[in-house]
PDB file of N, CA and C in Angstrom:
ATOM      1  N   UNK A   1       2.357 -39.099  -8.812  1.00  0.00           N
ATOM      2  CA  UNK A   1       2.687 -40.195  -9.690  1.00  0.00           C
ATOM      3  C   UNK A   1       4.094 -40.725  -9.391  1.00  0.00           C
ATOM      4  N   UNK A   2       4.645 -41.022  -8.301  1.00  0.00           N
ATOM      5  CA  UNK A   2       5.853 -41.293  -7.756  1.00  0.00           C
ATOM      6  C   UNK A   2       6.038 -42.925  -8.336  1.00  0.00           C
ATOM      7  N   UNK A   3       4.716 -43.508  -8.397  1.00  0.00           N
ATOM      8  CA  UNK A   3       5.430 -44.939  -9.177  1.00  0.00           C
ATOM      9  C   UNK A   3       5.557 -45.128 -10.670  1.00  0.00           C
ATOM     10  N   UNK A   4       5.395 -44.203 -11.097  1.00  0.00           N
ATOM     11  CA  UNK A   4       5.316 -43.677 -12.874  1.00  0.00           C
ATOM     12  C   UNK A   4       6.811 -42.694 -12.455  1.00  0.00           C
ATOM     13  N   UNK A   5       7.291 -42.369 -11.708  1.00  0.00           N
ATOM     14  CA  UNK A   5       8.291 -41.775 -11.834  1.00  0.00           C
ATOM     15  C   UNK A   5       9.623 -43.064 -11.661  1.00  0.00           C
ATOM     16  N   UNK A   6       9.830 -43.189  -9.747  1.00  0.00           N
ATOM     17  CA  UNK A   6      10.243 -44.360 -10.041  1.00  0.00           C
ATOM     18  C   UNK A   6      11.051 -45.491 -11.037  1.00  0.00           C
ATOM     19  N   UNK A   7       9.351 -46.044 -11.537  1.00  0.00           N
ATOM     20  CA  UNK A   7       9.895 -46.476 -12.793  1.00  0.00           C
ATOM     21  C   UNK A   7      10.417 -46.625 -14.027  1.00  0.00           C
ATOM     22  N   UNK A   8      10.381 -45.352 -14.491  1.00  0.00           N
ATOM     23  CA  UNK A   8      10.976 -44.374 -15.261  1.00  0.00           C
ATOM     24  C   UNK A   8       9.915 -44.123 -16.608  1.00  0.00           C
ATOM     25  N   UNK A   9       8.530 -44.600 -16.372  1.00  0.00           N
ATOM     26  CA  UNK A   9       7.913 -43.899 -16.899  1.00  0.00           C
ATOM     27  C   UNK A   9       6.812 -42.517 -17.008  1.00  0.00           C
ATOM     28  N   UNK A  10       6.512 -42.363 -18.158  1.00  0.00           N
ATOM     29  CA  UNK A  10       6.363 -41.100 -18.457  1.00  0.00           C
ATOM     30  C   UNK A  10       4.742 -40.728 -17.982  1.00  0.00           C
ATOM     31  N   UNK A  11       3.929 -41.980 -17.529  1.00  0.00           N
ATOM     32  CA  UNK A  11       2.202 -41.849 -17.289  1.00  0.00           C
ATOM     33  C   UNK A  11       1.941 -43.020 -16.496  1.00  0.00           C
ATOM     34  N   UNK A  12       1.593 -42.834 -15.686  1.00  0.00           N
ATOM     35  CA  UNK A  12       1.065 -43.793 -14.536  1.00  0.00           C
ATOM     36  C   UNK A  12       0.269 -45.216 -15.190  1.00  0.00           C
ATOM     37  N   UNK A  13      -0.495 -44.633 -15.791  1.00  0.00           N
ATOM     38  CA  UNK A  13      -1.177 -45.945 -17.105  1.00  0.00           C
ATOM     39  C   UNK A  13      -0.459 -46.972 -17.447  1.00  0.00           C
ATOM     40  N   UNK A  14       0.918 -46.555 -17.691  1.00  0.00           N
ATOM     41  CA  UNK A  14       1.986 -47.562 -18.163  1.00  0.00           C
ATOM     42  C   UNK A  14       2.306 -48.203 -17.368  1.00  0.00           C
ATOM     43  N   UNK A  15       2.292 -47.921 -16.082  1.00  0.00           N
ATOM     44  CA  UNK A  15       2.919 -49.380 -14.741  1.00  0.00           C
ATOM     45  C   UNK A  15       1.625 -50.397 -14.910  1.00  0.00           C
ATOM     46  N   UNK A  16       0.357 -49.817 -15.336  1.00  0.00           N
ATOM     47  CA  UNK A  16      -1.035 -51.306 -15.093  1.00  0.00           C
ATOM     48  C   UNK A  16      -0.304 -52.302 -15.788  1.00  0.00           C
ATOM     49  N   UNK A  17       0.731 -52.152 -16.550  1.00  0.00           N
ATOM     50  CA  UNK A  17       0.999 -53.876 -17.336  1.00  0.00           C
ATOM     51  C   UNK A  17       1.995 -54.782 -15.801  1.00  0.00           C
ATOM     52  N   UNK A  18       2.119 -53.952 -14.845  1.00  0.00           N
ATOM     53  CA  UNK A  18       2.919 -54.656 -13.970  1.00  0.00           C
ATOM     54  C   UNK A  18       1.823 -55.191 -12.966  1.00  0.00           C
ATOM     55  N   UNK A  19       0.373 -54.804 -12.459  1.00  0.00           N
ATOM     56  CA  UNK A  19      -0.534 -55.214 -12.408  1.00  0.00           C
ATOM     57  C   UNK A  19      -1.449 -56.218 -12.319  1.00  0.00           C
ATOM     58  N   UNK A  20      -1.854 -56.246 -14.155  1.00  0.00           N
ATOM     59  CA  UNK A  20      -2.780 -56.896 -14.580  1.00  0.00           C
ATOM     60  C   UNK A  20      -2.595 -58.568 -14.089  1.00  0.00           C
ATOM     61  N   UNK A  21      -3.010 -59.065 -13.726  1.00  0.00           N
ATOM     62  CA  UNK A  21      -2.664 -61.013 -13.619  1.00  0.00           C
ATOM     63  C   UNK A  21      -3.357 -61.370 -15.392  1.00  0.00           C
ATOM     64  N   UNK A  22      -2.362 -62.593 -14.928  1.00  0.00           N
ATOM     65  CA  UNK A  22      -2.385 -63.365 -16.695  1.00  0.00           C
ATOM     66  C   UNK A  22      -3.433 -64.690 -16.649  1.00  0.00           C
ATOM     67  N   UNK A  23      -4.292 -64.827 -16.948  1.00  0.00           N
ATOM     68  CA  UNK A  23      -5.724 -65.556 -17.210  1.00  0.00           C
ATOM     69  C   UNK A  23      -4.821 -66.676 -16.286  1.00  0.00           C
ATOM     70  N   UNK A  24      -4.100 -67.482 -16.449  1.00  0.00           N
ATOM     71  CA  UNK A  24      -3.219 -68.643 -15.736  1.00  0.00           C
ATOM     72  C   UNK A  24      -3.000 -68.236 -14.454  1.00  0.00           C
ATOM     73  N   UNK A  25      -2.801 -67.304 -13.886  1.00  0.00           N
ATOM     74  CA  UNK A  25      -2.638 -66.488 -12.848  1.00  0.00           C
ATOM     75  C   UNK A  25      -3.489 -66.726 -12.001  1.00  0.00           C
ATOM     76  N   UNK A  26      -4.613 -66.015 -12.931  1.00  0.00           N
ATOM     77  CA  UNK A  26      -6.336 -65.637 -12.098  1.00  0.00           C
ATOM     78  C   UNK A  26      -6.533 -67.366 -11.447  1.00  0.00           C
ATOM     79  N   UNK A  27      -6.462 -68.303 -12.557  1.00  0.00           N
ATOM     80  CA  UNK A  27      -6.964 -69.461 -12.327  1.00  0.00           C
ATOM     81  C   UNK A  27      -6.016 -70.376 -10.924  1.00  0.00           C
ATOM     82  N   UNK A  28      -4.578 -70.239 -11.327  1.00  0.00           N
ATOM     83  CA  UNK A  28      -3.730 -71.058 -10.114  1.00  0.00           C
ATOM     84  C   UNK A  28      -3.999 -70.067  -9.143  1.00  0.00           C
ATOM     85  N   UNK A  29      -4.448 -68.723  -8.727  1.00  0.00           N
ATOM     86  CA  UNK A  29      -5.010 -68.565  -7.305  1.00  0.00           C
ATOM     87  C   UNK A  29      -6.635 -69.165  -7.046  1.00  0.00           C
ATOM     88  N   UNK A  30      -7.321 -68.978  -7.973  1.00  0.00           N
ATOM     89  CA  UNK A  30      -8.756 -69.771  -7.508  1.00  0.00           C
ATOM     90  C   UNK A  30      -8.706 -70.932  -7.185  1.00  0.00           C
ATOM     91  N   UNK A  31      -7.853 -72.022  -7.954  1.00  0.00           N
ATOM     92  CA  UNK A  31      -7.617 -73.087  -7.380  1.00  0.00           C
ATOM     93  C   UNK A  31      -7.199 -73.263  -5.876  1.00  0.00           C
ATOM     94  N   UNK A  32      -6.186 -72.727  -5.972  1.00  0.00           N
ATOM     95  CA  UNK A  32      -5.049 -72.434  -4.435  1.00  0.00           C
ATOM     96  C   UNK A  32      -6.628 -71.878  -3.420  1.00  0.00           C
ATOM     97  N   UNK A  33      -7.070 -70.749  -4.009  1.00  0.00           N
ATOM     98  CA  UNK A  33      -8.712 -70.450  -3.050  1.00  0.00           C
ATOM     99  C   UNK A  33      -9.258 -71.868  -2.483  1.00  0.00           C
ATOM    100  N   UNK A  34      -9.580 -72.564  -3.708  1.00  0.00           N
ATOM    101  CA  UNK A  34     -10.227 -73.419  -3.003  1.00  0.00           C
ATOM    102  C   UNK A  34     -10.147 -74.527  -2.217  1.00  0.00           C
ATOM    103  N   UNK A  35      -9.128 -74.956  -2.881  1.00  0.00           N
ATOM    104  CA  UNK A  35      -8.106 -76.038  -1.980  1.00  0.00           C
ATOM    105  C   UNK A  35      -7.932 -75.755  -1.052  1.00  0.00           C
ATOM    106  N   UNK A  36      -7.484 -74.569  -0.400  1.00  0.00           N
ATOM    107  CA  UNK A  36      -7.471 -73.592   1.353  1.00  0.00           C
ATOM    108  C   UNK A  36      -8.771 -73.955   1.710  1.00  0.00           C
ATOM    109  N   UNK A  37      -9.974 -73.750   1.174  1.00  0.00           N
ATOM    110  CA  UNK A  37     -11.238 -74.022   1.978  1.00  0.00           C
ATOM    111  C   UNK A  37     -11.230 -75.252   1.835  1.00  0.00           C
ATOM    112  N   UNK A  38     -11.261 -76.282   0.843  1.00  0.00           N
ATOM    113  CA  UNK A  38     -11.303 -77.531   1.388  1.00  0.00           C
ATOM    114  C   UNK A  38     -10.904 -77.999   2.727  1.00  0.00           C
ATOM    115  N   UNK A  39      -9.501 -77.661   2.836  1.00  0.00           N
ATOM    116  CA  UNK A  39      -8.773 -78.101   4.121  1.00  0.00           C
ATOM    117  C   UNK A  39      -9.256 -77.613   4.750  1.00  0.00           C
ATOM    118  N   UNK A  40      -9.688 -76.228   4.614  1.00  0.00           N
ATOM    119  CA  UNK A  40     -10.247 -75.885   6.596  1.00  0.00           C
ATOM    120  C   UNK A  40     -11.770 -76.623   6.387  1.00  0.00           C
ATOM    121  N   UNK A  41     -12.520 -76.914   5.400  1.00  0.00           N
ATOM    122  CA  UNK A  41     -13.717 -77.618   5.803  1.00  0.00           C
ATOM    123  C   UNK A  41     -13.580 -79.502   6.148  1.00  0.00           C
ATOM    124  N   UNK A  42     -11.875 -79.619   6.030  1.00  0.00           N
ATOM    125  CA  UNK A  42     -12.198 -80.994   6.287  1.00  0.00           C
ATOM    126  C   UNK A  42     -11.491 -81.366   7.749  1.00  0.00           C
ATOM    127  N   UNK A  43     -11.419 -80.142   8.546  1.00  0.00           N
ATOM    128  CA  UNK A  43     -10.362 -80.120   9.721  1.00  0.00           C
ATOM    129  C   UNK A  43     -12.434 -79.913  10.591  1.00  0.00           C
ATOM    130  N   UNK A  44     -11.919 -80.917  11.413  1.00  0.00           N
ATOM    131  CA  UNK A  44     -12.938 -81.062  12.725  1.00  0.00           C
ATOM    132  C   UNK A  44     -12.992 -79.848  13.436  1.00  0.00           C
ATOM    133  N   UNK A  45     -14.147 -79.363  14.071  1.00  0.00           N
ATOM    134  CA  UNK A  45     -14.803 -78.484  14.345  1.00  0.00           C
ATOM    135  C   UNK A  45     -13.824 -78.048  15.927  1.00  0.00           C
ATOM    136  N   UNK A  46     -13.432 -76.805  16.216  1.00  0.00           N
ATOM    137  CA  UNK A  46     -13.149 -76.981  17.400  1.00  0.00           C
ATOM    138  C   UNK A  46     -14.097 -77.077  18.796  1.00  0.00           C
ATOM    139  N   UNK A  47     -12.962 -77.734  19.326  1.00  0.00           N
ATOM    140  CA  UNK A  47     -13.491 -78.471  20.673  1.00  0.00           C
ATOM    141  C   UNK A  47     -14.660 -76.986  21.687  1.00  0.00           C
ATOM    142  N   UNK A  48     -15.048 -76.672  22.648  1.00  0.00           N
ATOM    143  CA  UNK A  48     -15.919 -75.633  23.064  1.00  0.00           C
ATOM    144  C   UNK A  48     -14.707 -75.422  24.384  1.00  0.00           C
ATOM    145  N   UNK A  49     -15.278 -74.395  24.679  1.00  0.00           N
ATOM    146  CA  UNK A  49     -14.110 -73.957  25.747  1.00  0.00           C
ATOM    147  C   UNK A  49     -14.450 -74.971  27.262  1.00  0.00           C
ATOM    148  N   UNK A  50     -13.751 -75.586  27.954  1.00  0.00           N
ATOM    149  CA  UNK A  50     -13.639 -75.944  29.016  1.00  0.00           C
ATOM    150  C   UNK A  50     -15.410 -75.251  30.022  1.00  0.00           C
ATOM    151  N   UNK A  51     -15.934 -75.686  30.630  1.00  0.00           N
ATOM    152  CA  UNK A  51     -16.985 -75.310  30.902  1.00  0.00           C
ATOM    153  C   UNK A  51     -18.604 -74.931  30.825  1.00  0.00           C
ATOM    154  N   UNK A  52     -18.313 -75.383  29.546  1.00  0.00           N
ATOM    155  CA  UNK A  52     -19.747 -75.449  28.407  1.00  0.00           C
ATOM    156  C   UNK A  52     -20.150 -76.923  28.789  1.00  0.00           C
ATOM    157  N   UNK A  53     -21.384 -76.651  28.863  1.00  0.00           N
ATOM    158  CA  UNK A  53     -22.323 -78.206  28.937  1.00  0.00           C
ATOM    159  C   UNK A  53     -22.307 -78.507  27.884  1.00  0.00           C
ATOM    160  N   UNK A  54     -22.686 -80.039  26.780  1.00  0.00           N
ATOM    161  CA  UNK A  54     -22.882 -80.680  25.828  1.00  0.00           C
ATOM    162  C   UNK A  54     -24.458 -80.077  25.949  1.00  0.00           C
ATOM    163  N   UNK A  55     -25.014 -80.349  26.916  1.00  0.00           N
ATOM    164  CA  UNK A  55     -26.854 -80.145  26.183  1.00  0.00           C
ATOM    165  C   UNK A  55     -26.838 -78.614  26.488  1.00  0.00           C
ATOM    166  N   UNK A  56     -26.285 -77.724  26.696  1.00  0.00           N
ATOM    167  CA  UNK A  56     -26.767 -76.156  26.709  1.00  0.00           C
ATOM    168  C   UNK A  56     -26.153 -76.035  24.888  1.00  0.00           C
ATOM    169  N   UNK A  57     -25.295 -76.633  24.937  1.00  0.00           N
ATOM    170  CA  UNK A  57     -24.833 -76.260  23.330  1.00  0.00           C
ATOM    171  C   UNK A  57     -25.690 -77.287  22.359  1.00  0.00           C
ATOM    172  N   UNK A  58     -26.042 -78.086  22.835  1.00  0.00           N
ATOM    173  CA  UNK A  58     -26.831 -78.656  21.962  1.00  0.00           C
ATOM    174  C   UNK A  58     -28.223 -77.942  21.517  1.00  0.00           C
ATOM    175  N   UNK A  59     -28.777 -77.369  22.650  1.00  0.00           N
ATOM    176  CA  UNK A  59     -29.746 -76.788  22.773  1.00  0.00           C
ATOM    177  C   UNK A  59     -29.796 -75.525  22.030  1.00  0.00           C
ATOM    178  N   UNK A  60     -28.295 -74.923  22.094  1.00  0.00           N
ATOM    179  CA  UNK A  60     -28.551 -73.394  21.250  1.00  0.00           C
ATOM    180  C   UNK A  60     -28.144 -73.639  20.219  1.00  0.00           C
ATOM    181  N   UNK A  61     -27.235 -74.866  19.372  1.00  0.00           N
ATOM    182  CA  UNK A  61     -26.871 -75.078  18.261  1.00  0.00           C
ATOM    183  C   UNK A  61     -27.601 -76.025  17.304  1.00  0.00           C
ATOM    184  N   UNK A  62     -28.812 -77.007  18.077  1.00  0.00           N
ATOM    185  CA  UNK A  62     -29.162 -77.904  17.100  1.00  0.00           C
ATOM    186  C   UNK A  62     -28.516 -78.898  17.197  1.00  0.00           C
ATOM    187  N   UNK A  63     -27.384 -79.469  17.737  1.00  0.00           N
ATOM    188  CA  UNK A  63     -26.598 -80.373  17.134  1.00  0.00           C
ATOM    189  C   UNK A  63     -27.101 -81.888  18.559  1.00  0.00           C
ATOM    190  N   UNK A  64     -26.304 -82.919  18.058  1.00  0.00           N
ATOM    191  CA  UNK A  64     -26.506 -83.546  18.854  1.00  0.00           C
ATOM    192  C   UNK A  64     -25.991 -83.637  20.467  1.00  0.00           C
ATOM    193  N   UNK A  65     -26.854 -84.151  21.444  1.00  0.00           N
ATOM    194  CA  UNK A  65     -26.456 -84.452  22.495  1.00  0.00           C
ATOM    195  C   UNK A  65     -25.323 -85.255  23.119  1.00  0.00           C
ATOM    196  N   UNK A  66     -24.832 -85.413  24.038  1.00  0.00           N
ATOM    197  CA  UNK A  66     -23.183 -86.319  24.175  1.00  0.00           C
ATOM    198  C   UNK A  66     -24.182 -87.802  23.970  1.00  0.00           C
ATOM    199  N   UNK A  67     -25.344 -88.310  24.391  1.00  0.00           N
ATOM    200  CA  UNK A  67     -25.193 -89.435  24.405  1.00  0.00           C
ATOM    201  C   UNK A  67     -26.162 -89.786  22.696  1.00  0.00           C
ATOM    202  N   UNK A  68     -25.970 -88.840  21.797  1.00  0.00           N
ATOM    203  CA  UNK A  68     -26.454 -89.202  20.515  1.00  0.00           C
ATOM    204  C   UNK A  68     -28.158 -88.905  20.211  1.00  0.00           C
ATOM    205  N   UNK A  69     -28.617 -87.982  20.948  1.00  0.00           N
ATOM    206  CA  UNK A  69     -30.304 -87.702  20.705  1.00  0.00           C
ATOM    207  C   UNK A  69     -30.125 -86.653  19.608  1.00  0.00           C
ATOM    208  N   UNK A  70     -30.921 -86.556  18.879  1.00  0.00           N
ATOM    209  CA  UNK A  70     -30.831 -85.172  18.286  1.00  0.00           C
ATOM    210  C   UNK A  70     -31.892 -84.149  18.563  1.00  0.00           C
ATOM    211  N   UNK A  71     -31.585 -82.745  18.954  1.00  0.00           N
ATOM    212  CA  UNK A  71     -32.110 -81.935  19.428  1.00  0.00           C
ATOM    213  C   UNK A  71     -32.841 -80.939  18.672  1.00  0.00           C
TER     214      UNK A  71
END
């Protein structure tokens, strides 16, 4: 119990009030959560490494072809 000592109390139980988050807390990180995923879902997909065909990746991903077919 070195952080119940430490702190100069007498039962480890007593540091959870340093702990607990405060309902306002919980909420300005879920927000902050989601706002982080927004941005990475509104940042364009990265580019494929140098050497990849457009239709081999089209082909294993579904997506469209360079000249706009869909696969």
């Amino acid at each position: 119990m070195v952080d119940a000592w430490v702190l100069g109390h007498a039962h480890i139980t007593t540091t959870e009030i340093y702990i607990a988050p405060t309902p306002d807390e919980v909420v300005a990180h879920v927000l902050a959560h989601h706002e982080r995923q927004r941005t990475e879902l509104a940042k364009p997909p990265a580019s494929p490494a140098p050497g990849y065909r457009p239709e081999v990746l089209a082909a294993l991903f579904g997506t469209s072809t360079a000249n706009g077919e869909s696969r």
